[in-house]
Protein backbone atom coordinates (compact mmCIF):
# COMPACT_ATOMS: atom_id res chain seq x y z
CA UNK A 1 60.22 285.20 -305.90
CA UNK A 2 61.61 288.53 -304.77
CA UNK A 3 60.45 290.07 -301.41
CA UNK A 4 58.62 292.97 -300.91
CA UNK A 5 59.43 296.07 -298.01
CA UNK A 6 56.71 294.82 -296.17
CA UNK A 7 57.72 291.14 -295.99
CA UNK A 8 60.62 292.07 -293.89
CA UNK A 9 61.33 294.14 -291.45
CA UNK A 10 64.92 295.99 -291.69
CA UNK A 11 67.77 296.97 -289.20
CA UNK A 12 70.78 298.52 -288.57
CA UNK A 13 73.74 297.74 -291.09
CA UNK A 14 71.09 296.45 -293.46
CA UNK A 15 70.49 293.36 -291.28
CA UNK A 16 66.60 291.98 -292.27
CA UNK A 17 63.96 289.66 -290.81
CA UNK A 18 61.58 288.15 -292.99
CA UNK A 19 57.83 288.03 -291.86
CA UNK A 20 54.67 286.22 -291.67
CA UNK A 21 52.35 287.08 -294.75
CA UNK A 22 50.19 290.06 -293.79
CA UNK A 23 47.38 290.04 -295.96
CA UNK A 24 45.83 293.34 -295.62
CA UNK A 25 49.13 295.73 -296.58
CA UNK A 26 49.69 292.57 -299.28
CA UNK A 27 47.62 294.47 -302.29
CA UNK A 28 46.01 297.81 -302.36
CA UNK A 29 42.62 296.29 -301.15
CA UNK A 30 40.69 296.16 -297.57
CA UNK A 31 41.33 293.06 -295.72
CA UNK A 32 38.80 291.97 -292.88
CA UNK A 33 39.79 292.29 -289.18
CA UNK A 34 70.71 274.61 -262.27
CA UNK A 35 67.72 273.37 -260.30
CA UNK A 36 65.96 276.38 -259.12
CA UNK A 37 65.50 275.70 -255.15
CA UNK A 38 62.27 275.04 -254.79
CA UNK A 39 61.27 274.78 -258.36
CA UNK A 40 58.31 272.67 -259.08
CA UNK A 41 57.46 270.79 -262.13
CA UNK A 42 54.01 269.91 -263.44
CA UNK A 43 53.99 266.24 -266.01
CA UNK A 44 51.24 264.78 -267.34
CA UNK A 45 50.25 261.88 -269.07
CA UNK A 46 47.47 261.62 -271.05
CA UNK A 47 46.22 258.38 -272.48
CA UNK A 48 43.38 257.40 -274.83
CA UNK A 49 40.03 255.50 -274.55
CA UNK A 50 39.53 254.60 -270.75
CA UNK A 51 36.75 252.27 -269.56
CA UNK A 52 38.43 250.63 -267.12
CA UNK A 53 36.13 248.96 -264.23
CA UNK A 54 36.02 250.64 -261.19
CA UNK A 55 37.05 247.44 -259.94
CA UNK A 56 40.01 246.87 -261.79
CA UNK A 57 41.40 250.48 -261.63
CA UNK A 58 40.69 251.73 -258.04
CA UNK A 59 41.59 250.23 -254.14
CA UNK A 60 39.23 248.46 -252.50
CA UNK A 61 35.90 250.00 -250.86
CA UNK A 62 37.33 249.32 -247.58
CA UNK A 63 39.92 251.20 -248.05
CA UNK A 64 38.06 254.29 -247.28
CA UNK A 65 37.66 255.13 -243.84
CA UNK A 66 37.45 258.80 -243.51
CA UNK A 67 33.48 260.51 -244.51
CA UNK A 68 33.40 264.59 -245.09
CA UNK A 69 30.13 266.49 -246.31
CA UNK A 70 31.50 268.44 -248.81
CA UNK A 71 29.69 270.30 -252.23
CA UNK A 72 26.56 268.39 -251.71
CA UNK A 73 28.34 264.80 -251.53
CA UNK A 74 29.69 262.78 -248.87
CA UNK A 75 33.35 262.46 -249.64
CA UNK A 76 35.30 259.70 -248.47
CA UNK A 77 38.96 259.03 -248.05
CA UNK A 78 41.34 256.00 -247.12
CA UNK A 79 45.13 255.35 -247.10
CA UNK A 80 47.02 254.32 -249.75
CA UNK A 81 48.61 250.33 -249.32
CA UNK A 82 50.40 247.94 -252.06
CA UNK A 83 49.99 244.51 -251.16
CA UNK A 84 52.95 242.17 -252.25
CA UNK A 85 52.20 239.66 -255.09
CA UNK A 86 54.48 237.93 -257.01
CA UNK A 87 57.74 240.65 -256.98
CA UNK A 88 55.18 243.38 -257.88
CA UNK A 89 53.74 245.94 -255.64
CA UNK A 90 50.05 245.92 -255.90
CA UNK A 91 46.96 248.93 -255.25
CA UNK A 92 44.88 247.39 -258.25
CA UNK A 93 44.58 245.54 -260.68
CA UNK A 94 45.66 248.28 -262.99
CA UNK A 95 48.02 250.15 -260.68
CA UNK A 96 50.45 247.17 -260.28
CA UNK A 97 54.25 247.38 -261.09
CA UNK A 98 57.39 245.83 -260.17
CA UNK A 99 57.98 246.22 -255.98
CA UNK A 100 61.75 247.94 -256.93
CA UNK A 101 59.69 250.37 -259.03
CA UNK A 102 56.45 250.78 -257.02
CA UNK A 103 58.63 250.73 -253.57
CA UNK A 104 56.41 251.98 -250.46
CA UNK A 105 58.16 255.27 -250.44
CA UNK A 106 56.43 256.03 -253.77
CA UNK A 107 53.16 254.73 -252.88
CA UNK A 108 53.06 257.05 -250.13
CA UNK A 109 53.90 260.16 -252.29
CA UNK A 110 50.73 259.04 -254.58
CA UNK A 111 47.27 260.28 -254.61
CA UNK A 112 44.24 257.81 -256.46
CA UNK A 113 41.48 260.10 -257.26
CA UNK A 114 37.83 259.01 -258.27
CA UNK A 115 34.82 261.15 -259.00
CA UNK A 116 35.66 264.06 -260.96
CA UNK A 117 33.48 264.42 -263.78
CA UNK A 118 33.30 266.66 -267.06
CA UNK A 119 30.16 268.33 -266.57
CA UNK A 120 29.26 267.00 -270.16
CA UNK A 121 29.36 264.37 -272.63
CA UNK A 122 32.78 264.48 -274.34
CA UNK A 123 33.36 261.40 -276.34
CA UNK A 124 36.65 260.90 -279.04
CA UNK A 125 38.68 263.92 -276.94
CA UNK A 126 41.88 264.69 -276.50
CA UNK A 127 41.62 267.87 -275.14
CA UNK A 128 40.08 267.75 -271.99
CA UNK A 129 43.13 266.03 -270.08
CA UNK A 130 44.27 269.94 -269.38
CA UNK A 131 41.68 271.92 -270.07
CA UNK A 132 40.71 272.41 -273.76
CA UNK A 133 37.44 270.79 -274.08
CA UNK A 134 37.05 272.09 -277.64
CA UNK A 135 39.93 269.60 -278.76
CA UNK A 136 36.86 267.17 -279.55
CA UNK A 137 35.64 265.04 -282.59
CA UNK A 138 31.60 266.82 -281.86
CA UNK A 139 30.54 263.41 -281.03
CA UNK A 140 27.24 264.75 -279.48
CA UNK A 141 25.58 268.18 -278.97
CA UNK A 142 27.43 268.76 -275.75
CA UNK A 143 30.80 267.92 -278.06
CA UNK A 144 29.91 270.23 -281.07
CA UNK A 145 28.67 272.68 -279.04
CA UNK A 146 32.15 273.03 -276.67
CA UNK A 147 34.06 273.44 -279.68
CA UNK A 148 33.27 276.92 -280.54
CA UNK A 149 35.05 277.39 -276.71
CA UNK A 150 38.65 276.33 -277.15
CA UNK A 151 40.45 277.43 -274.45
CA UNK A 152 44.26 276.88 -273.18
CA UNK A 153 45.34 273.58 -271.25
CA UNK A 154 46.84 274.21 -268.23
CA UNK A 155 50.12 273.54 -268.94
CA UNK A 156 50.70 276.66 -270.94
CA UNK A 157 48.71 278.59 -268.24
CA UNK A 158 51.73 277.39 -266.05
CA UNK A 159 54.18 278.10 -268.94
CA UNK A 160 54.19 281.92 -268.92
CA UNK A 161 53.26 282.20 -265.67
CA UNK A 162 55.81 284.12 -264.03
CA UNK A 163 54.40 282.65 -260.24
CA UNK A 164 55.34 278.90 -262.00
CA UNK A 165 58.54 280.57 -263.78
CA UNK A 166 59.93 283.60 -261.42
CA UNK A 167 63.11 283.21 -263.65
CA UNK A 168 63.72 282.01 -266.80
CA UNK A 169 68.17 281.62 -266.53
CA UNK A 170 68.33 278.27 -266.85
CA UNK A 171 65.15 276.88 -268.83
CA UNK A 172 65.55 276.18 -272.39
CA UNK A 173 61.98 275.10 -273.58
CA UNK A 174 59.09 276.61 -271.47
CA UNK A 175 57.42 273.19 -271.95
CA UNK A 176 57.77 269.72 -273.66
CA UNK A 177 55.26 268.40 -275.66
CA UNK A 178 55.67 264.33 -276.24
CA UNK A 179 52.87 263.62 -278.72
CA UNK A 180 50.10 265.85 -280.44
CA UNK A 181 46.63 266.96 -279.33
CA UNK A 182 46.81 267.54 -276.09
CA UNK A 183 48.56 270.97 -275.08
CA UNK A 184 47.36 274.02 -276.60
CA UNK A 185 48.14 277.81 -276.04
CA UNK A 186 47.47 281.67 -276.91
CA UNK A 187 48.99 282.51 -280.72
CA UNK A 188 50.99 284.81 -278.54
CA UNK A 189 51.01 283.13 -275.09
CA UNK A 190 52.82 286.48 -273.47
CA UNK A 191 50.12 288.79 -274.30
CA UNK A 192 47.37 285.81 -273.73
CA UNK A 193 46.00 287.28 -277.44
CA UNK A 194 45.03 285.45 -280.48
CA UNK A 195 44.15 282.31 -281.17
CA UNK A 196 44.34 278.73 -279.64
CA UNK A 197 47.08 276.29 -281.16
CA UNK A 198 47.85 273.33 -280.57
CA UNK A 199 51.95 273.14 -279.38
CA UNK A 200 52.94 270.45 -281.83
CA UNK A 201 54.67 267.81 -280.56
CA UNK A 202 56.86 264.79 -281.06
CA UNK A 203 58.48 261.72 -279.55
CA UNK A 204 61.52 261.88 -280.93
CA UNK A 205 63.59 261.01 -277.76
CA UNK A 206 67.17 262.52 -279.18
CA UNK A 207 65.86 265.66 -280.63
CA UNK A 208 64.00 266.22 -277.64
CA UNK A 209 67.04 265.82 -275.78
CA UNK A 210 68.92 268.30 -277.58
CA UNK A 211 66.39 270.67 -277.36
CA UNK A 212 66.72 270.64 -273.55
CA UNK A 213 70.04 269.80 -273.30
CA UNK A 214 72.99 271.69 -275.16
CA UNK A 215 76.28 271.54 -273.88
CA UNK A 216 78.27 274.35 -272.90
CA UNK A 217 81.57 273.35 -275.59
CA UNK A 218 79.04 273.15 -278.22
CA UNK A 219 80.65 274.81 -281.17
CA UNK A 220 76.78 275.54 -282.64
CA UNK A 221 75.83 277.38 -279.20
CA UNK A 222 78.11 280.63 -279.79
CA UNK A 223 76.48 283.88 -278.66
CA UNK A 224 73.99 285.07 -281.46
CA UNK A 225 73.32 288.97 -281.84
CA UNK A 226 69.96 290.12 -280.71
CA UNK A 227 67.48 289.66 -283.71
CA UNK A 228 64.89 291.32 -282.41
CA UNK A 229 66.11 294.43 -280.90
CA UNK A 230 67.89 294.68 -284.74
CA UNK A 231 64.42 295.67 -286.54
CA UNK A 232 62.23 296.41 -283.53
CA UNK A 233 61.90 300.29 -284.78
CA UNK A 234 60.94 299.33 -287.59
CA UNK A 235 58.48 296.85 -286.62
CA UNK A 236 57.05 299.27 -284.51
CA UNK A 237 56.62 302.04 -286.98
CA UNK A 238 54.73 299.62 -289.28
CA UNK A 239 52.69 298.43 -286.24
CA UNK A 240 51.76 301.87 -285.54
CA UNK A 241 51.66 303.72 -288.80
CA UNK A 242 50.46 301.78 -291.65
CA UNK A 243 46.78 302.47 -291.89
CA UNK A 244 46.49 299.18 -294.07
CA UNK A 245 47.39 296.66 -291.45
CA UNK A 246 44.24 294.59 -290.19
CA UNK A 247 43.50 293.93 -286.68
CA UNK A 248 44.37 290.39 -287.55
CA UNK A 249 47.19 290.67 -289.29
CA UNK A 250 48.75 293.22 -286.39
CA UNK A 251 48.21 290.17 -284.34
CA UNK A 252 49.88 287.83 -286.70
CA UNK A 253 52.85 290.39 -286.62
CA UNK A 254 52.99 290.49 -282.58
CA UNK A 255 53.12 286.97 -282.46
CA UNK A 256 55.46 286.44 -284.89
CA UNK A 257 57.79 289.08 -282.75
CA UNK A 258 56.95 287.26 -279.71
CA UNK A 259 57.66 283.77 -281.00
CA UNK A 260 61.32 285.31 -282.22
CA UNK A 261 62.04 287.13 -278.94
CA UNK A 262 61.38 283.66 -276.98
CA UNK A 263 63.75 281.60 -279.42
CA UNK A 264 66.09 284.44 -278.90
CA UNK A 265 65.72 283.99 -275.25
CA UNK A 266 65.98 279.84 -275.26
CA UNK A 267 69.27 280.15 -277.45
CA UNK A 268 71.08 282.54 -274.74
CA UNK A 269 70.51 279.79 -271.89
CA UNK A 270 73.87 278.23 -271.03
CA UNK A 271 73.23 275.49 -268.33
CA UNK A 272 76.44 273.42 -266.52
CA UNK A 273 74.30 269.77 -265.97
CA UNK A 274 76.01 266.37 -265.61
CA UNK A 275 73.44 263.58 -267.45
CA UNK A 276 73.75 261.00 -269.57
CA UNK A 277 72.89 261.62 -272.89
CA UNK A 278 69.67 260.13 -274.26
CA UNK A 279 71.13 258.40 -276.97
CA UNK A 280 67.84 255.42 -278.04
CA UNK A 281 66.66 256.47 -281.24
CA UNK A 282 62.70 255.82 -280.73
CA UNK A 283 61.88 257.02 -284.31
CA UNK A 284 62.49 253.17 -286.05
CA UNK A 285 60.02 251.89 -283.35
CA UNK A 286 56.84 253.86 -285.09
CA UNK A 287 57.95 252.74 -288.86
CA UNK A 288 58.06 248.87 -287.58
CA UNK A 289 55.49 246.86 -289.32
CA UNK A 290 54.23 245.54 -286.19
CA UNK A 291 55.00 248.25 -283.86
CA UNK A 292 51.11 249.01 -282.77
CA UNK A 293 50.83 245.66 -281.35
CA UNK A 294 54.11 245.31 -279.42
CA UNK A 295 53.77 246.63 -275.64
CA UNK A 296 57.11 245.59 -275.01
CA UNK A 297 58.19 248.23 -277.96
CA UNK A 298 55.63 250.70 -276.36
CA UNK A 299 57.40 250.37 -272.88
CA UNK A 300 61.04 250.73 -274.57
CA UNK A 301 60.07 253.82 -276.22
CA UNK A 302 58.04 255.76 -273.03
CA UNK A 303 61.39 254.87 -270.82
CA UNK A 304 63.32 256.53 -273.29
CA UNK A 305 60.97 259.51 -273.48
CA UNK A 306 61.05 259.29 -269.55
CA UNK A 307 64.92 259.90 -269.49
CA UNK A 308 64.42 263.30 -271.50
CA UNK A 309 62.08 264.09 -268.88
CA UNK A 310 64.50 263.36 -266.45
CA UNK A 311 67.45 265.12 -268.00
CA UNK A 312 65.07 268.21 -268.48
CA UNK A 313 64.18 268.33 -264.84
CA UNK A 314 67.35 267.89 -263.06
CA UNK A 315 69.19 270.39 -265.71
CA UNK A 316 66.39 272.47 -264.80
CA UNK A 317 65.86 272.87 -268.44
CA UNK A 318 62.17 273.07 -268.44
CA UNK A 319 59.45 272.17 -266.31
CA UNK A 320 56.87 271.17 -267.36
CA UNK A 321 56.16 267.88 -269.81
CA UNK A 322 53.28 266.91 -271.46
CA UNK A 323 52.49 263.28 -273.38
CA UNK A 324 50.31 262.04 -275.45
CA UNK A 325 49.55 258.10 -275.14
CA UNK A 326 48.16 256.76 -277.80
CA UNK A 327 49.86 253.66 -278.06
CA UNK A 328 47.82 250.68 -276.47
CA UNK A 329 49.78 248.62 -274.89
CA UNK A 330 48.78 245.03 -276.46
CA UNK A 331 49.36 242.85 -278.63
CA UNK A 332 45.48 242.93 -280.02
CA UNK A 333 45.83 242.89 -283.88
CA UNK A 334 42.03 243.75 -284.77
CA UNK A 335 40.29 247.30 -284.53
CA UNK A 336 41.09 248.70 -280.49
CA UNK A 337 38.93 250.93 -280.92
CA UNK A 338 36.01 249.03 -282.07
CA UNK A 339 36.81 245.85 -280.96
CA UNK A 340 37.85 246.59 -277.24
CA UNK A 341 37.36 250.00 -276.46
CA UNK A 342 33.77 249.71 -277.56
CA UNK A 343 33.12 246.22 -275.86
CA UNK A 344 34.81 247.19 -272.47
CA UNK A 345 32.05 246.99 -270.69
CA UNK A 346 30.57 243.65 -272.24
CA UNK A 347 29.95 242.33 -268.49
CA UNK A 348 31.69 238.60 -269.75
CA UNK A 349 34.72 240.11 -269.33
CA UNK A 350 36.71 239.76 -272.36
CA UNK A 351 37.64 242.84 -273.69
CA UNK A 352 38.00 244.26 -269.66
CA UNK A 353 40.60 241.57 -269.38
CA UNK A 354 42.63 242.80 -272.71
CA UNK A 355 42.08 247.02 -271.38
CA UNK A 356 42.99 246.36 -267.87
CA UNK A 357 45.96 244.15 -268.59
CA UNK A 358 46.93 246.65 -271.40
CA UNK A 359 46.81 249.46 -268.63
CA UNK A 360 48.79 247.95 -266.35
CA UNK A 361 51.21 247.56 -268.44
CA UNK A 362 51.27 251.13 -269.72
CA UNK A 363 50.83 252.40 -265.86
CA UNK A 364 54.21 250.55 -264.98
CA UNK A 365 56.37 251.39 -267.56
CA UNK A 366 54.65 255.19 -268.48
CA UNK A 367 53.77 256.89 -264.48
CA UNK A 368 55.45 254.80 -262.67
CA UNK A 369 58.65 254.15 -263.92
CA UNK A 370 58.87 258.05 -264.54
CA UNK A 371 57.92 258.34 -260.65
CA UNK A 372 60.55 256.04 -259.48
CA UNK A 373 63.90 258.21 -261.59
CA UNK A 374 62.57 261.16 -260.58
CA UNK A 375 62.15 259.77 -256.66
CA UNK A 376 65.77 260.68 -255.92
CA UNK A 377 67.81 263.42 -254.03
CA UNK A 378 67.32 266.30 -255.52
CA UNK A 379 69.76 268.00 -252.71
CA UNK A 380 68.32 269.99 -250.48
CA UNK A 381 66.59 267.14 -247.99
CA UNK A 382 63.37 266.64 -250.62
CA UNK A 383 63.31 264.14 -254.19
CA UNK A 384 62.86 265.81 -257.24
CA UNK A 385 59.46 263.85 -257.35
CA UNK A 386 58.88 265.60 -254.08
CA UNK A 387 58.87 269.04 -255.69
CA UNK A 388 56.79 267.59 -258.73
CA UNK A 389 53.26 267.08 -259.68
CA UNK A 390 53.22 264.26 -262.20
CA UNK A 391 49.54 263.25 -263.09
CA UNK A 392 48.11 260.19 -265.81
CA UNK A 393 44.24 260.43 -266.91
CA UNK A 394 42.15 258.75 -269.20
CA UNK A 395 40.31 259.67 -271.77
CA UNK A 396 37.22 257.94 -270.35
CA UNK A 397 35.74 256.86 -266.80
CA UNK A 398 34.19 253.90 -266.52
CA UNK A 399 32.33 253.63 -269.37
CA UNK A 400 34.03 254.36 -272.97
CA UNK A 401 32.81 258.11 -273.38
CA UNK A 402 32.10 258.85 -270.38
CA UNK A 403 33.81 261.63 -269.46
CA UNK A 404 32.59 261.35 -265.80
CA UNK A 405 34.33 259.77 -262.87
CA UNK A 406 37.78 259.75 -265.16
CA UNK A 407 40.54 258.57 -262.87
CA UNK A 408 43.51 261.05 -261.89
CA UNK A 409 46.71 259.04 -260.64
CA UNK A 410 49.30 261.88 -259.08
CA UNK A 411 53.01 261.34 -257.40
CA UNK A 412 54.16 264.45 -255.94
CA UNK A 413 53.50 266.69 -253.19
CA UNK A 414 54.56 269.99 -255.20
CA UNK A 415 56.56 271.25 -252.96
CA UNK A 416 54.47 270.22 -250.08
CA UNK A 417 51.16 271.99 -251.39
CA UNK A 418 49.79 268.57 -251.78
CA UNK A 419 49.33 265.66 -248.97
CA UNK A 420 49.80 261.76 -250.86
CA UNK A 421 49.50 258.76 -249.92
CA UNK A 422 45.34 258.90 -250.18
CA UNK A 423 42.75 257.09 -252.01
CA UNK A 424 39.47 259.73 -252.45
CA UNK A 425 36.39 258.56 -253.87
CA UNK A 426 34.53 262.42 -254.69
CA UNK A 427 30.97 260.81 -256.08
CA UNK A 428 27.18 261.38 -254.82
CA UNK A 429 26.01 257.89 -254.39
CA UNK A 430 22.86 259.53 -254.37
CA UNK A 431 22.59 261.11 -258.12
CA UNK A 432 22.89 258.21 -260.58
CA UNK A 433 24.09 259.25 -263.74
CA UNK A 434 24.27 255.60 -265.97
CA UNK A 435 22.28 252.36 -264.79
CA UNK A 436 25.15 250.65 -267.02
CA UNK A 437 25.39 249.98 -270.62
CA UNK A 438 26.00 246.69 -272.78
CA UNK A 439 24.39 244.48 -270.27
CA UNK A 440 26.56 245.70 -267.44
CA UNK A 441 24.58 247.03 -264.30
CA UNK A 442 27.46 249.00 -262.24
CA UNK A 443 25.69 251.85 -261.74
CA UNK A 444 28.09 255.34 -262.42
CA UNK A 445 27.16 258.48 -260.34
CA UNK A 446 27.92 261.80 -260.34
CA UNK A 447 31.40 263.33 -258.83
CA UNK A 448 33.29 266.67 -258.25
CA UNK A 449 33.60 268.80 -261.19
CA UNK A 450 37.05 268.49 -263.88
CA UNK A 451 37.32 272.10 -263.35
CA UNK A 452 37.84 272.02 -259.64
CA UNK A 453 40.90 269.22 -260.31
CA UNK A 454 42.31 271.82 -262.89
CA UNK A 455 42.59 274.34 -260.47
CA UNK A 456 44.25 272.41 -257.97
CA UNK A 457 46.71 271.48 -260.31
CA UNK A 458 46.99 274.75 -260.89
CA UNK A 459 46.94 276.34 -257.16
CA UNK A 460 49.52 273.04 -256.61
CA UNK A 461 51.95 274.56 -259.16
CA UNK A 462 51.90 278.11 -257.84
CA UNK A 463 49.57 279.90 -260.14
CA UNK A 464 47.29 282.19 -258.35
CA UNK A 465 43.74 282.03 -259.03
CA UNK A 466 43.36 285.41 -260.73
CA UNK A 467 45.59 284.17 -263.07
CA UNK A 468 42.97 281.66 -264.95
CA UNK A 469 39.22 281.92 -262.91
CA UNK A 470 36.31 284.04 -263.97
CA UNK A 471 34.27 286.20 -261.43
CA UNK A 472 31.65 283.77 -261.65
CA UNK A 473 33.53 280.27 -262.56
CA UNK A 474 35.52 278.42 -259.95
CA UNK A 475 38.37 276.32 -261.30
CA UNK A 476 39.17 275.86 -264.70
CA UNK A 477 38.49 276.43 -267.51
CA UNK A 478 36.51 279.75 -266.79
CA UNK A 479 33.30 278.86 -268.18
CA UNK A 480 30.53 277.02 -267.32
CA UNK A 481 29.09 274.53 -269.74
CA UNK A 482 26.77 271.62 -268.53
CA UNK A 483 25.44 268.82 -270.93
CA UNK A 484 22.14 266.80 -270.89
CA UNK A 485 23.74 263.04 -271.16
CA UNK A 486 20.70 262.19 -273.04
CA UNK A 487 18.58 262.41 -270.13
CA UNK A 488 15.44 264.45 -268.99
CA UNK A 489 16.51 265.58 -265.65
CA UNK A 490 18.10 269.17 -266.34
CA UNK A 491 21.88 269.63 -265.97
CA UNK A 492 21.80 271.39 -262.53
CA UNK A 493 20.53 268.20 -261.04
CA UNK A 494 23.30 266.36 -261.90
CA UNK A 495 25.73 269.22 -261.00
CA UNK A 496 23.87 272.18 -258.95
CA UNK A 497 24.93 274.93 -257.15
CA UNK A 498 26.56 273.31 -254.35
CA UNK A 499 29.53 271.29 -256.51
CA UNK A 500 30.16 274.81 -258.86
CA UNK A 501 30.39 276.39 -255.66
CA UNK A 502 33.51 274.53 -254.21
CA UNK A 503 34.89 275.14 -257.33
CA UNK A 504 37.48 277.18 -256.53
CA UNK A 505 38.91 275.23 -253.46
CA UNK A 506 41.73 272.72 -253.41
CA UNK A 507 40.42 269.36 -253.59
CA UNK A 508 38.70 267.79 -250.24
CA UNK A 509 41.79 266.04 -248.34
CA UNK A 510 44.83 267.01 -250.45
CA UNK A 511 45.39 270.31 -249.24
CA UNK A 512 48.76 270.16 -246.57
């Protein structure tokens, strides 16, 4: 196949870049239209299903002491305690983990969050972790109808920020993607134009290590020449001049130039950082015949995974990490999904006992143990940890597809923005939103809204709010969509005017 003018663009001493395909100038026919002081890092992990009993996942009742009228509910707050039970450090039945791991200097930097609620029902997501509600399977109206609104998660909102990154000299990957389906972005994230892709991941521990981690002596990191500035008259005279060129394939052509200028600028960063390599191989664990159903695999590979992490942030290499959980955690051989997922709240108790047990295990060895290597002097009187935000949600609340009351766990002041050490229940124990389901009466009511926790995150990490809110919106995303959960009472009694109005503030009792 030989390549025509317009599938490259061409530079000085003949150099040439070849290009994306640009359909409309294709044929002669009309086409449609070091650590940074004071850095902070934002990690998230995002696991799948949910259901988890309120008992089994959250402190005790008691625990909350503290009563504020706030966005039409009466918000309570208590302090944060791990009681001691056999070598582990306990808050719940979920949140349990070895007492080296979970130490009470960690417990105090946490936050355990209940009550914040898609305004919607959102069942098989992904997406809605960080923002991207469209990310769904349409189970539902609400579902189907969210995704003809995708929208970017959060992380890349935080990713070409320049209030998150004021300076790019050390960071090699603007964020780390462990897993697929979660993060998504602008086709060309500088210009926030185009369309919304997902940033394809993978949990390849060593190749993620050497994208974050090259060493100075490296005889493949020699300076390159600037690609970019080679042809960029020429790509802008066929920008501006060729009367051919459809709206969307000028867009496929400034993305494709941005996409080169930022590899350009990740292959110039030279970074002096003393870390161990990475060096466990966690691509043989996912081709093992029996791999699903080994959580002691599962915990072996998210350590791993947690050391890149590691490396990343104390090279300052990037900042930002998201990961996709979709491992389970147990040794159940038959359908999860069906089996457990969809019997969770069966009110015998069975299938709780093989999800909460399941989610222990993936709290210690996913947030936790990631919590505790990152709770260590970072140098300047703070822990990295200290400087951090790292978050895990569910794909669920209470109920499997439930997208209200979904429990945020956070470690992590960010810099001080936050306070820790709290347990906040957000809900309305006035507006019931499920009598229970499958014979199980715990009653689930309505909460704070999932774009109000957004835009802390976001406000935590630095990013102002004229960066991602609407005029009219608080939080994030910046739209408002609210679903009927199959009921007759309209969606603003479930979420009215007083709870989108707060929507813009930091969360009740975590601002410092």
């Amino acid at each position: 196949m030989s390549l025509s003018r317009r599938q490259v663009l061409r530079g000085i001493a003949g150099f040439t870049l070849a290009l994306p395909f640009l359909e409309s100038i294709a044929a002669p026919r009309r086409a449609g239209a070091a650590p940074t002081p004071g850095a902070k890092r934002f990690i998230q992990f995002c696991s799948q299903h949910g259901g988890i009993w309120g008992s089994n996942m959250y402190p005790g009742d008691a625990t909350l002491v503290d009563t504020l009228a706030y966005g039409g509910r009466n918000v309570k707050r208590g302090t944060l305690a791990a009681q001691a039970s056999g070598g582990d450090a306990v808050l719940s039945r979920v949140l349990r983990a070895p007492s080296s791991v979970l130490t009470p200097a960690l417990v105090s930097k946490m936050n355990v969050l209940r009550g914040l609620d898609v305004p919607f029902y959102l069942g098989h997501h992904t997406g809605g972790h960080l923002g991207n509600f469209a990310r769904n399977d349409g189970n539902g109206d609400d579902g189907r109808q969210v995704q003809a609104r995708p929208t970017p998660t959060i992380d890349q909102i935080m990713a070409y920020s320049s209030s998150f990154y004021p300076n790019l000299a050390t960071v090699k990957e603007r964020s780390l993607a462990l897993g697929s389906r979660v993060s998504y972005g602008w086709s060309n994230p500088q210009t926030r134009s185009g369309t919304i892709q997902e940033i394809v991941g993978n949990k390849d521990a060593r190749a993620l290590f050497r994208r974050i981690f090259v060493p100075n002596d490296d005889p493949a990191a020699t300076a390159l020449p600037p690609v970019v500035d080679r042809v960029l008259e020429d790509y802008k005279r066929l920008r501006s001049s060729n009367r051919r060129l459809s709206s969307g394939d000028r867009q496929r052509l400034d993305d494709h130039m941005q996409r080169l200028s930022e590899l350009e600028r990740r292959l110039k960063v030279r970074v002096s950082c003393n870390v161990q390599s990475v060096t466990t191989d966690t691509e043989p664990y996912f081709g093992r015949a029996n791999y699903d159903i080994d959580p002691a695999a599962h915990g072996e590979v998210y350590r791993a995974l947690n050391d890149v992490i590691v490396a990343a942030v104390l090279c300052d290499t990037s900042r930002i990490a998201t990961i996709n959980i979709d491992e389970t955690f147990s040794s159940y051989a038959g359908d999860w999904h069906q089996d457990i997922a969809h019997h969770a709240a069966d009110p015998g108790g069975t299938a709780q006992e093989t999800i909460a047990s399941a989610h222990q295990r993936m709290f210690a060895n996913t947030f936790a143990d990631l919590c505790a290597k990152l709770d260590v002097d970072a140098g300047n009187g703070r822990t990295y940890l200290d400087d951090s935000l790292v978050v895990w949600t569910q794909e669920s609340g209470e109920y499997t597809h439930d997208a209200q009351g979904v429990p945020v766990i956070t470690a992590g002041s960010a810099g001080g923005f936050l306070k820790t050490g709290n347990y906040c229940d957000y809900r309305n124990k006035a507006i019931v939103l499920s009598d229970g389901q499958q014979g199980n009466t715990a009653k689930t009511y309505c909460g704070l809204l999932w774009h109000q926790w957004l835009g802390t995150a976001l406000q935590a990490m630095g990013v102002p709010r004229a960066e991602y809110e609407a005029a009219t919106v608080g939080g994030y995303p910046a739209e408002r969509f609210s679903g009927t959960f199959f009921s007759n009472n309209p969606p603003e009694y479930f979420y009215p005017a007083s709870a989108w109005n707060v929507s813009s503030d930091v969360l009740p009792f975590l601002k410092a």
